[in-house]
Protein backbone atom coordinates (compact mmCIF):
# COMPACT_ATOMS: atom_id res chain seq x y z
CA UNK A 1 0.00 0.00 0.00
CA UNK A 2 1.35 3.18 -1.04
CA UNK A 3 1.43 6.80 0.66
CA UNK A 4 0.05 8.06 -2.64
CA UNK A 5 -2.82 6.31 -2.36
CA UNK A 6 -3.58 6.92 1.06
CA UNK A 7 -3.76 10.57 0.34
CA UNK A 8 -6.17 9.72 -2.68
CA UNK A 9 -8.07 8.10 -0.31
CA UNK A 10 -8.27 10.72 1.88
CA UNK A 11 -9.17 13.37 -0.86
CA UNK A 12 -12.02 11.43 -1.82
CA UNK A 13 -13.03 11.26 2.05
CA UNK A 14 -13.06 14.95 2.09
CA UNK A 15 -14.21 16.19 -1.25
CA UNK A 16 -17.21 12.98 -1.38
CA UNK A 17 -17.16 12.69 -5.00
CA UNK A 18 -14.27 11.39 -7.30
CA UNK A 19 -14.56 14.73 -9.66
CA UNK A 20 -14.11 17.06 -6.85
CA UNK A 21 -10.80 14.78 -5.46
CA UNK A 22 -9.98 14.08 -9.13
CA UNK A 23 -9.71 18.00 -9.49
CA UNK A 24 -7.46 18.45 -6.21
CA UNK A 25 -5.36 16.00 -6.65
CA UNK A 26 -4.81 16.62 -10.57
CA UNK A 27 -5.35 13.43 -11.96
CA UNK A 28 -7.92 12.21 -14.02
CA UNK A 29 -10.64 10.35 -12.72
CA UNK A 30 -10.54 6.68 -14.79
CA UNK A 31 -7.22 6.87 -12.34
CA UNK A 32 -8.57 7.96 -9.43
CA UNK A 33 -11.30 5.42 -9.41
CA UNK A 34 -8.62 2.41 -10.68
CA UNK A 35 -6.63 3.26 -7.18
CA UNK A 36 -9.68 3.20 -5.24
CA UNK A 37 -11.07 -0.23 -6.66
CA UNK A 38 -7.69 -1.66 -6.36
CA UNK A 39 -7.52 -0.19 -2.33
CA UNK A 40 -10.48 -1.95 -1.91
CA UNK A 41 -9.43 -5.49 -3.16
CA UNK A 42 -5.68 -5.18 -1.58
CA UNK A 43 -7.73 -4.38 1.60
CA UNK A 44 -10.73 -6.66 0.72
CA UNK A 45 -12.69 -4.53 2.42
CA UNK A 46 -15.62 -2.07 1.13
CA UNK A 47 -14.94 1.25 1.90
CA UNK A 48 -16.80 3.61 -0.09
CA UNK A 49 -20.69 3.55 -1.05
CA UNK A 50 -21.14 5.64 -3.81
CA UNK A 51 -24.22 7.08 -4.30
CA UNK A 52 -25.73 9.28 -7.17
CA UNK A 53 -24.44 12.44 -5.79
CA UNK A 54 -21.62 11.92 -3.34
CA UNK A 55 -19.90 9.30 -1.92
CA UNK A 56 -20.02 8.20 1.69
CA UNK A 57 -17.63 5.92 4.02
CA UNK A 58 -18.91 2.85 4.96
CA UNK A 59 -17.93 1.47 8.59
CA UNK A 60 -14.32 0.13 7.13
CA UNK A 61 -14.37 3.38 5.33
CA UNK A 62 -14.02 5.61 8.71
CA UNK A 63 -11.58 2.85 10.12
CA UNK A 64 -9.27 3.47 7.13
CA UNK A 65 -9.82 7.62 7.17
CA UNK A 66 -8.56 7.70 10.75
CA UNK A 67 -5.93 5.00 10.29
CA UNK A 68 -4.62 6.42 7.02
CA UNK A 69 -4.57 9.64 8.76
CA UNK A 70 -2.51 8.71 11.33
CA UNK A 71 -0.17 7.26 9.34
CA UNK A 72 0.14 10.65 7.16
CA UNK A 73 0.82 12.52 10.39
CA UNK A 74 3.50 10.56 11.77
CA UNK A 75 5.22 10.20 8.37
CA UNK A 76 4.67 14.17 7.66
CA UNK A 77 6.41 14.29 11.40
CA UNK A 78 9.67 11.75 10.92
CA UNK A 79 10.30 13.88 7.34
CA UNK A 80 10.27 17.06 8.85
CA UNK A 81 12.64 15.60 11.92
CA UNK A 82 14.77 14.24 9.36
CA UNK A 83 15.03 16.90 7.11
CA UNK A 84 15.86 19.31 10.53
CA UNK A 85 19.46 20.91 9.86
CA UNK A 86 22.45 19.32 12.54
CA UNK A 87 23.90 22.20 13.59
CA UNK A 88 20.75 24.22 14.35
CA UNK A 89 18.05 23.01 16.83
CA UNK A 90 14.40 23.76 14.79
CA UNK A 91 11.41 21.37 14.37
CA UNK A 92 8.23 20.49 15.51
CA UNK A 93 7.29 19.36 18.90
CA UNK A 94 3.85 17.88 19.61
CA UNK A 95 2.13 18.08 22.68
CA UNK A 96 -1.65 16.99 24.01
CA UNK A 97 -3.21 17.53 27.34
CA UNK A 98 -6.63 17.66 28.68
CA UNK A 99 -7.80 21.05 29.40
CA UNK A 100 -5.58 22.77 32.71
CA UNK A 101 -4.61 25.39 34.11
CA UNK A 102 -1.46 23.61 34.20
CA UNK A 103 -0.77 24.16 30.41
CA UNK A 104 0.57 27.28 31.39
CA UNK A 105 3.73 26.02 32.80
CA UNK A 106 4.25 23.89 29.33
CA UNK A 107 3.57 27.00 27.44
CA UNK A 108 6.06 28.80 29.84
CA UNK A 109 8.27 26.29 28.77
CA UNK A 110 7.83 27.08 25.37
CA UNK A 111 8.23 30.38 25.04
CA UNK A 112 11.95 30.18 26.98
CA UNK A 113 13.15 27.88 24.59
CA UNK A 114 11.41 29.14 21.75
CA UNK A 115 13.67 32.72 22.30
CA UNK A 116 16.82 30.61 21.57
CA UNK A 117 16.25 28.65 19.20
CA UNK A 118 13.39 30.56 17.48
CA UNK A 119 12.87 27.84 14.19
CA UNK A 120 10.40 25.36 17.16
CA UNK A 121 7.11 24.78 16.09
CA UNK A 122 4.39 23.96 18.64
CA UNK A 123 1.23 21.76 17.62
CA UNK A 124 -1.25 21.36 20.56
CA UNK A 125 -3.54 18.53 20.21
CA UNK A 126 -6.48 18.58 23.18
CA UNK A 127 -8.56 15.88 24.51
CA UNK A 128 -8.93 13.69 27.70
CA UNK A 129 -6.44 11.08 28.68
CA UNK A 130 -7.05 7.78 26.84
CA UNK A 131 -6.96 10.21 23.44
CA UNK A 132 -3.55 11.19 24.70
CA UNK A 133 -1.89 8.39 25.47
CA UNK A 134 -3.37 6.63 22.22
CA UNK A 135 -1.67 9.01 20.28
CA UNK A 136 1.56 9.10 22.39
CA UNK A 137 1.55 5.22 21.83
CA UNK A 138 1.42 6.06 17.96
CA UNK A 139 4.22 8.56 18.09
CA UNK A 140 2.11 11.03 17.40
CA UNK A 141 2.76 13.23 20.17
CA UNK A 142 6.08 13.68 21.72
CA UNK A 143 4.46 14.89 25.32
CA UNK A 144 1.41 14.47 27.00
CA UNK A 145 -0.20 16.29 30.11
CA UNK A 146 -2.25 13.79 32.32
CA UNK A 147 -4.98 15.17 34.49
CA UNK A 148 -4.91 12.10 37.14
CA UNK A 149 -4.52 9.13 34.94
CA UNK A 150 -4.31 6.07 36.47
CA UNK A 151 -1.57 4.02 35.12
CA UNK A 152 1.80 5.15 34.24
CA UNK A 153 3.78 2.37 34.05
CA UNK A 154 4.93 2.50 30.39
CA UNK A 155 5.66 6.31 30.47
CA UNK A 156 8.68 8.41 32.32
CA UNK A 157 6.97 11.13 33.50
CA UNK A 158 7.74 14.39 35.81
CA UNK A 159 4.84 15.13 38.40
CA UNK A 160 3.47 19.03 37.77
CA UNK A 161 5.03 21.03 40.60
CA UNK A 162 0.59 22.44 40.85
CA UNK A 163 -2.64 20.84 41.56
CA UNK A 164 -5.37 21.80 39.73
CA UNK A 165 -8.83 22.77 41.98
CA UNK A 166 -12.21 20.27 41.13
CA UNK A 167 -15.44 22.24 41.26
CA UNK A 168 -19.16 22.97 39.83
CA UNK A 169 -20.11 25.24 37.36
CA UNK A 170 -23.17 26.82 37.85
CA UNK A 171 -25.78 29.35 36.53
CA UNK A 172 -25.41 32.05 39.17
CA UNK A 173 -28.78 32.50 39.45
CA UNK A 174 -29.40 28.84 40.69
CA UNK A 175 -29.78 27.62 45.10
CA UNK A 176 -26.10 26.31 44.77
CA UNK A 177 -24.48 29.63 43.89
CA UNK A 178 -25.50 30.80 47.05
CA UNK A 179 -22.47 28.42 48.92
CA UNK A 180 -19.24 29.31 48.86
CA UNK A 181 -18.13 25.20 48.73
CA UNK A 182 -20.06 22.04 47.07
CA UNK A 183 -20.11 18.92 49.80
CA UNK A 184 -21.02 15.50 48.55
CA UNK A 185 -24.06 15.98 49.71
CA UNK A 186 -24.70 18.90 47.57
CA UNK A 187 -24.61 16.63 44.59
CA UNK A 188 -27.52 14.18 45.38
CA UNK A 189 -30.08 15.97 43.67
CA UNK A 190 -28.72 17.89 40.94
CA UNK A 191 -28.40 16.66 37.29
CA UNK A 192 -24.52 16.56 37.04
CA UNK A 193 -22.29 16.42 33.41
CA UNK A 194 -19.29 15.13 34.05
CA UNK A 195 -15.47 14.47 32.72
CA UNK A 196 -14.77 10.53 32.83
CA UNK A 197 -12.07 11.21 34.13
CA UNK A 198 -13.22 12.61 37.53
CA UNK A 199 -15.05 9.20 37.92
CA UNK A 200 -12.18 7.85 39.48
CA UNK A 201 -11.05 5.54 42.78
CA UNK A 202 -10.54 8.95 44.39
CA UNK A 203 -13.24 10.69 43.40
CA UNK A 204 -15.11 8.09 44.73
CA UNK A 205 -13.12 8.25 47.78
CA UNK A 206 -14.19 12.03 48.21
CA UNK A 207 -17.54 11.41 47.31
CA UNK A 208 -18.10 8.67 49.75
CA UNK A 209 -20.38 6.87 48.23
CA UNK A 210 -21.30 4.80 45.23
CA UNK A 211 -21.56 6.57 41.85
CA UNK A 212 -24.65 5.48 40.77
CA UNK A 213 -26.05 7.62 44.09
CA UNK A 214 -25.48 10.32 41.59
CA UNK A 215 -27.56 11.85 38.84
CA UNK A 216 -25.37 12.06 36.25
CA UNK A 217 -27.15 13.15 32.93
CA UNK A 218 -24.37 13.99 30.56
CA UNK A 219 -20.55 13.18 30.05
CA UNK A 220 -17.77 15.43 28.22
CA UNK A 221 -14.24 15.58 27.76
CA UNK A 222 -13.63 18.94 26.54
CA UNK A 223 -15.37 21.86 29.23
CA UNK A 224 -16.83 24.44 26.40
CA UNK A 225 -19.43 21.91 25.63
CA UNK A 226 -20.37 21.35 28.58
CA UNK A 227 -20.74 24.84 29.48
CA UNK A 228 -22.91 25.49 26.88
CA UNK A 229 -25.27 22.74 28.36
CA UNK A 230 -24.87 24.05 32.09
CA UNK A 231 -25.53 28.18 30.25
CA UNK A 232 -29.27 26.41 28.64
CA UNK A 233 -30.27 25.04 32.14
CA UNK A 234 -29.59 21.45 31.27
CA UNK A 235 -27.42 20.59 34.30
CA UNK A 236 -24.51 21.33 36.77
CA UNK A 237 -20.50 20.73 35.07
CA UNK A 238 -17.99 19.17 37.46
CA UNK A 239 -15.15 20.73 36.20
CA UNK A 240 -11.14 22.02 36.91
CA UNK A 241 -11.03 25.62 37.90
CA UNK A 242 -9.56 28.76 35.54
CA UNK A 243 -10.67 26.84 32.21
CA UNK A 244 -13.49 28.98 32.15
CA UNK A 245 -14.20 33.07 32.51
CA UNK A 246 -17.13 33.46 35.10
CA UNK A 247 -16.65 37.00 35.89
CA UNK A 248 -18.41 40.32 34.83
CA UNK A 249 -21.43 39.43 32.42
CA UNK A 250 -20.91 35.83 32.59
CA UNK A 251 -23.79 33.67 33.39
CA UNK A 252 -21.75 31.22 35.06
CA UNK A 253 -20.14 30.73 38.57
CA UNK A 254 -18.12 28.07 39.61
CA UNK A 255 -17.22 26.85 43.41
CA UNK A 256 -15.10 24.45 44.42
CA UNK A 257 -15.53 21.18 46.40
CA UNK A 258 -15.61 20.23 50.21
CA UNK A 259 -13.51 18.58 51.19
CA UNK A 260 -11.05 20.18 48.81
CA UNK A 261 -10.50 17.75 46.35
CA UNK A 262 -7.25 18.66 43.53
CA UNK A 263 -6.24 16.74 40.76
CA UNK A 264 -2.61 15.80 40.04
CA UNK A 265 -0.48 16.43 36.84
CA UNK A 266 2.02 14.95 35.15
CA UNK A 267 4.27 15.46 32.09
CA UNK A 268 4.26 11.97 30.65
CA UNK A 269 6.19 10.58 27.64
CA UNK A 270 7.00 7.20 25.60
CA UNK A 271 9.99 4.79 27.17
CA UNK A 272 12.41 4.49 25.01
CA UNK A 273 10.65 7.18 23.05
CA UNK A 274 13.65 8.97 20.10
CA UNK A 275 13.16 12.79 20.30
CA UNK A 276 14.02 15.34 17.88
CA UNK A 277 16.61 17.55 18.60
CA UNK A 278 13.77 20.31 19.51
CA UNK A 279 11.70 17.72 21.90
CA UNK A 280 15.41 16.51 23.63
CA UNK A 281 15.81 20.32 24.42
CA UNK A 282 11.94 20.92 25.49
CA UNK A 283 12.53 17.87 27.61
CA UNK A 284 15.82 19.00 29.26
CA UNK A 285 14.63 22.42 30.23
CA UNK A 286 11.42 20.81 31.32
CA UNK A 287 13.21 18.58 33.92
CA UNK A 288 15.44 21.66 34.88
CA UNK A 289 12.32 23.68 35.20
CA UNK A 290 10.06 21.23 37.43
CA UNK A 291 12.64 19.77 39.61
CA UNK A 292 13.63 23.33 40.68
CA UNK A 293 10.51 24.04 40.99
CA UNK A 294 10.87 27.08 39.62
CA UNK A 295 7.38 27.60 37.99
């Protein structure tokens, strides 16, 4: 299977009709549709329906797309590594974390070693901690910030010299605005959307009772969503603090648990993982950084 062929895959994915890819990738389209019939026997799977008007992905179909796009990615990333000068320390460096406050000390990070070598590229890649890791098991990413993940016995990681405060966003018009703290027992009633990853051993712990006590109407891994839900009345967010502005006109109010209950961080990456010559020098100011614990 060729790279070429993966990207006239893709086009066709995008543009849903062979014309429309024919025309982007400048080819004709008896060739475009040969490559495609022949992707589908070497794979002997259907992955394509093509209707009278566009073409759609079957189930294989959107397998393949996010497969073949993965392997575009991390072949787009070795090139550019490769193709980095010896002498002078540019490239990309890709990092994905769930949404923290915490990012702040990466991008603090960043900007430091971006003044002295200034040829780094940054590409943030956000989501919650199994979409992390899968694509730091890919070699997709080069870093990863964990918001209390479980295990981390196939990464080397540096524990985040901060914690990060758990809460509930609010409408500040609602009964619950009116504390200054949320206790477990605050939570019985209400309709609650919450991050999967908060649903955890010590959670539970702080909760003090079983999770299925709890109303929970909604689940989301990226806050802005959810927001939007808790801003139409649909339910109450647990949530980090400083992800979201609730001051002046906002609708919104957010308070914070009791007892206080704070997540843990950690900068995680591959064993055995080969850097670039612009991750080896993120990483090495990064362990200089934390361990002084200067941020």
């Amino acid at each position: 299977m060729e790279l070429r062929v993966l990207r006239y895959f893709l086009a066709v994915a995008r543009e849903q009709s062979i014309s429309g890819a024919a025309e982007s990738l400048h080819i004709t389209q008896p060739t475009l549709s040969r490559q495609l019939m022949e992707l589908e026997e070497e794979l002997g799977k259907r992955l394509f329906i093509r209707g009278s008007r566009k073409i759609t992905l079957t189930e294989d179909g959107i397998l393949f797309r996010k497969r073949a796009t993965e392997i575009l990615d991390l072949v787009e990333k070795t090139e550019a590594e490769l193709h980095a000068p010896d002498d002078i320390i540019t490239g990309d460096i890709y990092i994905g974390g769930g949404e923290t406050d915490a990012m702040r000390l990466i991008a603090r990070i960043a900007s430091d070693l971006r003044k002295k070598p200034p040829g780094i590229r940054y590409h943030l890649y956000s989501g919650n901690g199994d979409n992390v890791t899968e694509r730091l098991d890919k070699g997709l990413l080069d870093f990863g910030v964990l918001i209390e993940y479980g295990d981390l016995k196939k990464y080397n990681h540096i524990h985040l010299p901060v914690e990060d405060t758990w809460g509930l966003l609010m409408p500040k018009d609602c009964p619950l605005a009116k504390n200054d703290v949320i206790t477990p027992e605050d939570l019985s009633d209400v309709p609650l959307i919450t991050s999967s990853q908060s649903i955890g051993n010590d959670f539970l712990a702080w909760l003090g009772k079983e999770i299925n006590t709890l109303n929970i109407v909604s689940t989301y891994n990226l806050i802005y969503n959810a927001s939007l839900m808790v801003d139409e009345g649909f339910g109450y967010a647990l949530c980090l603090d400083k992800l979201l502005n609730t001051s002046g006109d906002s609708r919104l109010c957010f308070r914070p648990l009791s007892p206080r209950y704070e997540a843990k961080l950690d900068l995680v990456w591959k064993k055995y993982q080969v850097f670039s010559k612009a991750a080896e020098k993120f990483l090495e100011l990064a362990k200089k950084e934390f361990s002084a614990g200067k941020l």
